[in-house]
Protein backbone atom coordinates (compact mmCIF):
# COMPACT_ATOMS: atom_id res chain seq x y z
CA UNK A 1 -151.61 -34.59 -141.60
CA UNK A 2 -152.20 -38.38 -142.49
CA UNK A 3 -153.91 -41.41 -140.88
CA UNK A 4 -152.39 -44.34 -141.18
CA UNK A 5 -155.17 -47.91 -140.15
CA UNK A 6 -152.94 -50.16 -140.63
CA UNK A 7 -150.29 -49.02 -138.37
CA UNK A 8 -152.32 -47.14 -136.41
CA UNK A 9 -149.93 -44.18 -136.40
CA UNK A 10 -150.99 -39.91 -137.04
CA UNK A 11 -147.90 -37.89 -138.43
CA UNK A 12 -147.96 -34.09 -139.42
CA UNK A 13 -145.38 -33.71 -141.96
CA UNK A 14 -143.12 -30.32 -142.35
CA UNK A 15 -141.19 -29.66 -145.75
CA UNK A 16 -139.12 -27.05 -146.74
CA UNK A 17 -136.78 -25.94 -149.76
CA UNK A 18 -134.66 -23.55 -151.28
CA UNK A 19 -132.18 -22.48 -154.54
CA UNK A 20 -129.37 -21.44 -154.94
CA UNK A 21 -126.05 -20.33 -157.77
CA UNK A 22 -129.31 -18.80 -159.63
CA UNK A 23 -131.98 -21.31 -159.26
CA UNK A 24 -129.46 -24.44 -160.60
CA UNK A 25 -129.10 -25.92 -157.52
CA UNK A 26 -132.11 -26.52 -155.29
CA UNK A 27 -132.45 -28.64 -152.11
CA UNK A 28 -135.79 -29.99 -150.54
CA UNK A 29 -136.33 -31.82 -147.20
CA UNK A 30 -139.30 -33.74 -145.38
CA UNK A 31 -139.63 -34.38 -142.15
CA UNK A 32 -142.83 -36.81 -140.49
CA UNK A 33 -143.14 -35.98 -136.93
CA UNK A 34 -145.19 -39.10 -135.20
CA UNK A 35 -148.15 -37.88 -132.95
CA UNK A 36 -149.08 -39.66 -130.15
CA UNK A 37 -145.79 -41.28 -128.63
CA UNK A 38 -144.83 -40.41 -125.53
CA UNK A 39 -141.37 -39.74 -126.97
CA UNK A 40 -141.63 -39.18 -130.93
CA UNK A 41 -138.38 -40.22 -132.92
CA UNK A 42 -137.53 -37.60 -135.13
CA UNK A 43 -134.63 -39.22 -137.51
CA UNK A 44 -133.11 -37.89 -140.73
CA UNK A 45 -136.58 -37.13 -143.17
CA UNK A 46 -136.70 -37.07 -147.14
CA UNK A 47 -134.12 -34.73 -148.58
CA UNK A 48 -133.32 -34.78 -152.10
CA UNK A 49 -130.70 -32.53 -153.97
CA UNK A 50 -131.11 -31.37 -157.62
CA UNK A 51 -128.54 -29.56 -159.77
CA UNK A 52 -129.45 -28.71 -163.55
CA UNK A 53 -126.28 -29.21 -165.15
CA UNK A 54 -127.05 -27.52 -168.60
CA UNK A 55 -127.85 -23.93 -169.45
CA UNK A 56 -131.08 -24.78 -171.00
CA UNK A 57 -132.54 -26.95 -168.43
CA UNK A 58 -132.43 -30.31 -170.11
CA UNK A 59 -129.94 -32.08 -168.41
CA UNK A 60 -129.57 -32.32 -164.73
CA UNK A 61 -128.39 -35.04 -161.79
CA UNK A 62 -130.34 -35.43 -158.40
CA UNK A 63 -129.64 -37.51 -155.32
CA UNK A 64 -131.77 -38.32 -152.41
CA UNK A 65 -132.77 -39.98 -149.62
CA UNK A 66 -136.03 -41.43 -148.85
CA UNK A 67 -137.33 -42.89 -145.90
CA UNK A 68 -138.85 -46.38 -146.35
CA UNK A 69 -142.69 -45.91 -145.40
CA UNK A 70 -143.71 -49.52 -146.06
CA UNK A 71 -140.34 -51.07 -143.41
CA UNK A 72 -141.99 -48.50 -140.97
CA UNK A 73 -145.45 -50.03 -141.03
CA UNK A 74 -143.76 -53.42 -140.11
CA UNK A 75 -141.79 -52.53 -137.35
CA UNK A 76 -138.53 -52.22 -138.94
CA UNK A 77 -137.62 -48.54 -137.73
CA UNK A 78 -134.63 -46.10 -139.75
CA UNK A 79 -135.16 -47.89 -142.92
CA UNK A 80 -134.10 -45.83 -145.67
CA UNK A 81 -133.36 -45.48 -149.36
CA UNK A 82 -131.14 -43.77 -151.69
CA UNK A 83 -130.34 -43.36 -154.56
CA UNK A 84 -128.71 -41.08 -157.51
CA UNK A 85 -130.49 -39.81 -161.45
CA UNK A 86 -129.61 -37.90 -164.20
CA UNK A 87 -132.16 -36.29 -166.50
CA UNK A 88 -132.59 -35.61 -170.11
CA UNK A 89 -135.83 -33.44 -170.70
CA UNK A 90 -136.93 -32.64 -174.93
CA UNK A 91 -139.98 -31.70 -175.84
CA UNK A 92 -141.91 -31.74 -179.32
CA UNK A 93 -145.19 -31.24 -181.13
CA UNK A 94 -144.62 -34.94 -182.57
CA UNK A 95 -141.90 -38.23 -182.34
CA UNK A 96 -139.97 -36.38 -185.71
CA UNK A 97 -139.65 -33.20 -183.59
CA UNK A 98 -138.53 -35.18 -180.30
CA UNK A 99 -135.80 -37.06 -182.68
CA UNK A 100 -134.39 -34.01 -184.70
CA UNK A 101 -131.61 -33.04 -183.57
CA UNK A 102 -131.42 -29.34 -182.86
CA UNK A 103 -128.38 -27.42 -184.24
């Protein structure tokens, strides 16, 4: 639950997520329900999509979609975002650990 001054608008926000093909793929959503409005607009929320693409973990690709917060504060309403990653993950005691090259 969030109060926003400057727009003067109360949301309660819902999210929910799940895996799947043994925790590699995983999908999360968002939704902001206004409260308030005679009739609340419910659109599309946050969803975003991961996959990990290598055994080990360290590589994997997302894609998502956002809503746009700040477009909704000035009146521009459906404003959204999207937008694709990929992801390298190594970790190390030290910078020599992080650049050897593990065979």
């Amino acid at each position: 639950y969030s109060t926003n001054t400057a727009a003067a608008q109360r949301e309660m926000e819902a999210s929910i997520g799940r895996s799947f093909l043994d925790d590699r793929l995983s999908i999360q959503t968002e939704w902001g329900i206004p409260i308030g409005q005679s009739q609340p607009s419910i659109g599309l929320g946050d969803v975003e999509v991961r996959y990990q693409l290598s055994d080990d973990g360290r590589w994997s690709a997302k894609a998502y979609q956002r809503r746009n917060d700040q477009n909704m504060q000035s009146g521009v309403v459906g404003s959204q975002r999207q937008g694709i990653g990929l992801r390298w993950e190594q970790s190390g005691e030290s910078w020599s650990d992080l650049l050897r090259r593990n065979n």
